[in-house]
C-alpha atoms as a PDB file:
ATOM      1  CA  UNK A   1      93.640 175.922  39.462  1.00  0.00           C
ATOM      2  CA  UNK A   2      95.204 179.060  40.411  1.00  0.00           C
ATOM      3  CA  UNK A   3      93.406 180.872  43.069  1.00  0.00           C
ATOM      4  CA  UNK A   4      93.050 184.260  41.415  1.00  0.00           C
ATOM      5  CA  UNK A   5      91.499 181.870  38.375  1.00  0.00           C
ATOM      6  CA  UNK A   6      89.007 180.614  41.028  1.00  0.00           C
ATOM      7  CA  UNK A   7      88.036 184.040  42.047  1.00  0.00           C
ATOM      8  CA  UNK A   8      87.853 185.032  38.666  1.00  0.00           C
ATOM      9  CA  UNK A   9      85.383 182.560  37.994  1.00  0.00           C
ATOM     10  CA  UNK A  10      83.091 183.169  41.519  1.00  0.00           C
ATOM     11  CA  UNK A  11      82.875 187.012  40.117  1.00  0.00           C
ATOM     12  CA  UNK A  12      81.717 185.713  36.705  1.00  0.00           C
ATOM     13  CA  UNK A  13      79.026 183.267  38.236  1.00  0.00           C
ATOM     14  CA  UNK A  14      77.830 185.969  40.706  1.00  0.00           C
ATOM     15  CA  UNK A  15      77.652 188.260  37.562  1.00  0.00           C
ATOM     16  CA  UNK A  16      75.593 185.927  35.282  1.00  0.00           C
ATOM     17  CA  UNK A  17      73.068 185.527  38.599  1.00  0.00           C
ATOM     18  CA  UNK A  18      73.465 188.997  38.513  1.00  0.00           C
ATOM     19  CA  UNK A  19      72.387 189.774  35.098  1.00  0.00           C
ATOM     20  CA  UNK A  20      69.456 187.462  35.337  1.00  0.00           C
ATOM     21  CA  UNK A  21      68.068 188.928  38.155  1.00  0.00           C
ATOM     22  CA  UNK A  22      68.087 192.098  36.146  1.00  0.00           C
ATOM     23  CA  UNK A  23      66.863 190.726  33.418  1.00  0.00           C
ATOM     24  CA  UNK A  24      63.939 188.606  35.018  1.00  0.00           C
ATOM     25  CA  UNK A  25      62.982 190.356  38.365  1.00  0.00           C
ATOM     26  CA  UNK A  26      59.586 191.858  39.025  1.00  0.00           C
ATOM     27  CA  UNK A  27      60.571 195.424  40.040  1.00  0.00           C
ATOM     28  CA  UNK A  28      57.291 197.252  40.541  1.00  0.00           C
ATOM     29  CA  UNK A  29      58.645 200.025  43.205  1.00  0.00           C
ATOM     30  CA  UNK A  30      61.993 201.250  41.633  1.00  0.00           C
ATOM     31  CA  UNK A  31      62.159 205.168  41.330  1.00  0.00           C
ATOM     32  CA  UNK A  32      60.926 207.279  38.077  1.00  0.00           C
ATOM     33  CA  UNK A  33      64.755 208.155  36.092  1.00  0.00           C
ATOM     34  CA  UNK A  34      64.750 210.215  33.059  1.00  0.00           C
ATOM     35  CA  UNK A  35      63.488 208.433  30.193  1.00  0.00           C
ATOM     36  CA  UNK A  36      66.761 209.520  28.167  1.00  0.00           C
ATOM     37  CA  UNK A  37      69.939 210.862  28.376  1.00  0.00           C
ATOM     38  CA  UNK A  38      71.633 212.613  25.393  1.00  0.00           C
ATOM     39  CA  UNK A  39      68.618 211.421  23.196  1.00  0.00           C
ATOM     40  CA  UNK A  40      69.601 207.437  24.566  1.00  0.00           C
ATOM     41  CA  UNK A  41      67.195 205.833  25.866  1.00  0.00           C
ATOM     42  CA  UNK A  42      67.938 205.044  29.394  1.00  0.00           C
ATOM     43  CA  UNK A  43      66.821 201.437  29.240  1.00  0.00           C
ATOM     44  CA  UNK A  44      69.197 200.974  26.370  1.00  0.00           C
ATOM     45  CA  UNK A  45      72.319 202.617  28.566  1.00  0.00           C
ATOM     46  CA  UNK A  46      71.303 200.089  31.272  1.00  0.00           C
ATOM     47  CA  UNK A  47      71.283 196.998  28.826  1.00  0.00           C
ATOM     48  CA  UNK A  48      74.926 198.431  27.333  1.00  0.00           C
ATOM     49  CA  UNK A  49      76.420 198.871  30.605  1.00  0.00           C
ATOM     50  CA  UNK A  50      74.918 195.253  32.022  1.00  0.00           C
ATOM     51  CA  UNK A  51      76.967 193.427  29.170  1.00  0.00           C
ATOM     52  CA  UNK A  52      80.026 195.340  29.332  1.00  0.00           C
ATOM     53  CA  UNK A  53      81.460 192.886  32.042  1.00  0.00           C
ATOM     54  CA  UNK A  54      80.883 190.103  30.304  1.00  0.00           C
ATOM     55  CA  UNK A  55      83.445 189.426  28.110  1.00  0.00           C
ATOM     56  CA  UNK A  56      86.233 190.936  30.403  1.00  0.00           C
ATOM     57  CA  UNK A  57      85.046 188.480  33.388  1.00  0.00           C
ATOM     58  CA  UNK A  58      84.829 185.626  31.216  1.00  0.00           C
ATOM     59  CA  UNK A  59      88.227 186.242  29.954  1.00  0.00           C
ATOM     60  CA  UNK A  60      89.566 186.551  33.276  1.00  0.00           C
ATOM     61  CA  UNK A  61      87.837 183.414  34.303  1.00  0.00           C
ATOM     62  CA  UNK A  62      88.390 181.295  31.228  1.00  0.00           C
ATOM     63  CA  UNK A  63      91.428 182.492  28.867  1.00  0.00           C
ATOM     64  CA  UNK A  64      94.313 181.045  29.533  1.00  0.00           C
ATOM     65  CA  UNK A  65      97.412 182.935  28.039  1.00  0.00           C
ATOM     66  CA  UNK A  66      97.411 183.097  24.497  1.00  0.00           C
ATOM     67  CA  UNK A  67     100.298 182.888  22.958  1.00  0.00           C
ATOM     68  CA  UNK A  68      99.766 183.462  19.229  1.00  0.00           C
ATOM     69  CA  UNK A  69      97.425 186.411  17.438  1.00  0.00           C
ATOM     70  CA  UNK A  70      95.202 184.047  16.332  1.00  0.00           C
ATOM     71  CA  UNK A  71      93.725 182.404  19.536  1.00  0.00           C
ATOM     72  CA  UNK A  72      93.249 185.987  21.024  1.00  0.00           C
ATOM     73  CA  UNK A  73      91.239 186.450  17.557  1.00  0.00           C
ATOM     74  CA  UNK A  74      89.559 182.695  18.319  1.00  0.00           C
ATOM     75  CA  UNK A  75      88.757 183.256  22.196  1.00  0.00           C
ATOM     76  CA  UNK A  76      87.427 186.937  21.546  1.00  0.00           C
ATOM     77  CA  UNK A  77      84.928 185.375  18.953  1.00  0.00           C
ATOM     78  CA  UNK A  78      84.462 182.505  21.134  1.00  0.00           C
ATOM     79  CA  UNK A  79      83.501 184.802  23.878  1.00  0.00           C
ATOM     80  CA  UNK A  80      81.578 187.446  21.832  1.00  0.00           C
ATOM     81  CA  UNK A  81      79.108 184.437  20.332  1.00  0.00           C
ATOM     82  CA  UNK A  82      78.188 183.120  23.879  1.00  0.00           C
ATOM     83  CA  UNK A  83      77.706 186.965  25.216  1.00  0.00           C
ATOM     84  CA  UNK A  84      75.340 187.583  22.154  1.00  0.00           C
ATOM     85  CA  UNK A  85      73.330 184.052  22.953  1.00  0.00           C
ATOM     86  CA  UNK A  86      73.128 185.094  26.633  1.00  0.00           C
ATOM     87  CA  UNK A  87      71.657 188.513  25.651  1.00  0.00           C
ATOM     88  CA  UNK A  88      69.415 186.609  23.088  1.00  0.00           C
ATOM     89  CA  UNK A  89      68.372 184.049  25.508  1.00  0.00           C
ATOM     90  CA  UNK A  90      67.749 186.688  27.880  1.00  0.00           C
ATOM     91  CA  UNK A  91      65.464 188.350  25.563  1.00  0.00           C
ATOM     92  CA  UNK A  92      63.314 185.710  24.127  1.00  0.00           C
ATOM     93  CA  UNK A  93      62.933 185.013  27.948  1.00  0.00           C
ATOM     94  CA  UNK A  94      61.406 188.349  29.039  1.00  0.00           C
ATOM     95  CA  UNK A  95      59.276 188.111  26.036  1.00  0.00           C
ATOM     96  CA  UNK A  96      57.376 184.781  27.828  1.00  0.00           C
ATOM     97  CA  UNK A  97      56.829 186.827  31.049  1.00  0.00           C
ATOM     98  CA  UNK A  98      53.892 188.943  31.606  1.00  0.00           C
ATOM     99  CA  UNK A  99      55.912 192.433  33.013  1.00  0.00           C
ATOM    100  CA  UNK A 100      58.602 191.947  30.631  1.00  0.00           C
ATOM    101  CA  UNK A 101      58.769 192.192  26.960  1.00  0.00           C
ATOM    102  CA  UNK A 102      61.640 191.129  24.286  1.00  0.00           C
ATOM    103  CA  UNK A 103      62.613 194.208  22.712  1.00  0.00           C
ATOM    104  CA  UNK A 104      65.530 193.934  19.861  1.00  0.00           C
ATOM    105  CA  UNK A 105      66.430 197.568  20.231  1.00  0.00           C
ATOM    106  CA  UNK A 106      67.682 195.934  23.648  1.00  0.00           C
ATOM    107  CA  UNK A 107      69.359 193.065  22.233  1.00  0.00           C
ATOM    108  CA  UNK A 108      71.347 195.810  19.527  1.00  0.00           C
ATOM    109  CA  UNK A 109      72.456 197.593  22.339  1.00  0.00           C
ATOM    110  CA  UNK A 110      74.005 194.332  24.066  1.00  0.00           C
ATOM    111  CA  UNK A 111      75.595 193.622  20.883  1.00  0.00           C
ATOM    112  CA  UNK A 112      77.144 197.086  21.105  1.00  0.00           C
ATOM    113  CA  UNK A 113      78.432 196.578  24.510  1.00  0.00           C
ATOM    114  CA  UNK A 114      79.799 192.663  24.028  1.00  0.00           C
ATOM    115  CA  UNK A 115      81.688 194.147  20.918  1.00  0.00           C
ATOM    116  CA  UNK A 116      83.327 197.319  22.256  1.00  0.00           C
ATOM    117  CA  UNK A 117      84.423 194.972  25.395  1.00  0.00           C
ATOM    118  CA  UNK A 118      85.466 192.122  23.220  1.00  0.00           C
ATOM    119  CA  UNK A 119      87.756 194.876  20.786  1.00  0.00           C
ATOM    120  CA  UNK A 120      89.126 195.769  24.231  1.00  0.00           C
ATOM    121  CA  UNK A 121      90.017 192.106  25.599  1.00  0.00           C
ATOM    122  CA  UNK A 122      91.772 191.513  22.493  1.00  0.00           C
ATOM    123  CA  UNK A 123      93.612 194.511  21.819  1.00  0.00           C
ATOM    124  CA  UNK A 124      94.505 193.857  25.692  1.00  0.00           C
ATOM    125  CA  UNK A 125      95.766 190.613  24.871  1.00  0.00           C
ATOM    126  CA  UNK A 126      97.907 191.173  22.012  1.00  0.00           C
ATOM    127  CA  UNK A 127      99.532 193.760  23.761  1.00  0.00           C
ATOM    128  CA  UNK A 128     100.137 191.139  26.455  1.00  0.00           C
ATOM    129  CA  UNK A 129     101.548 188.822  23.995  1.00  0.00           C
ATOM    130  CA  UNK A 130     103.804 191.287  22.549  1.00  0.00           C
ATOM    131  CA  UNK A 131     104.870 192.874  25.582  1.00  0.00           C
ATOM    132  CA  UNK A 132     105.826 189.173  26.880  1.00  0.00           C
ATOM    133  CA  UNK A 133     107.849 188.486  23.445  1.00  0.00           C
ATOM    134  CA  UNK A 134     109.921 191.910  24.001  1.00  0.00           C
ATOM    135  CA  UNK A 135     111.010 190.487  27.091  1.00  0.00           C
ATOM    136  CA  UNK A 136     112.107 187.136  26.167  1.00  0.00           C
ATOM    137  CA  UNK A 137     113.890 188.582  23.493  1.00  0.00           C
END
């Protein structure tokens, strides 16, 4: 294994422990923020911008180069379903705590996030693989 493929995958590990401590840690002393920002709720901005990474990390640590379309189509969708059963998991999780609670406005806006990052993996991707097939040409 490549050694920037090993680092890739120690960033996406310390991410998903990452993303569970947010999602699971008793924070009773964090600071009062505005409840919205251009009408968003800021809880929803912080659930968007937690699963942004995840599909460009887990590419990084798990896609080997594609070389046709239609396994950068396959991987993306491969990647998106496991992003959207981590934010689901993560959900019906909080909603077994007692100072958490499952809330699917959450879970739409972490479906938002793993699909605008997944659109930009693959377009990223095809680009690769068409950049590479100018040059071999």
């Amino acid at each position: 294994m490549k050694r920037s493929n090993i680092i890739a995958l120690i960033l996406f590990l310390v991410y998903l422990a990452a993303v569970a401590y947010c999602c699971f840690g008793h924070f009773s002393d964090l600071p009062q923020v505005e409840s919205s920002y251009f009408g968003i709720p800021s809880d929803k901005i912080v659930h968007f911008l937690m699963f942004f990474p995840f599909p460009i990390l887990f590419f990084l640590a798990f896609d080997r180069h594609t070389t046709k379309p239609w396994h950068a189509v396959l991987m993306t969708a491969i990647t998106f379903a496991l992003g959207c059963a981590l934010a689901a998991a993560t959900e019906i999780g909080q909603s077994f705590t007692t100072y958490r609670s499952g809330d699917p406005l959450d879970f739409y806006a972490d479906i938002l996030s793993l699909g605008l990052s997944s659109l930009l993996i693959l377009t990223v991707d095809i680009w690769k693989m068409k950049r590479d097939r100018a040059k071999g040409e």
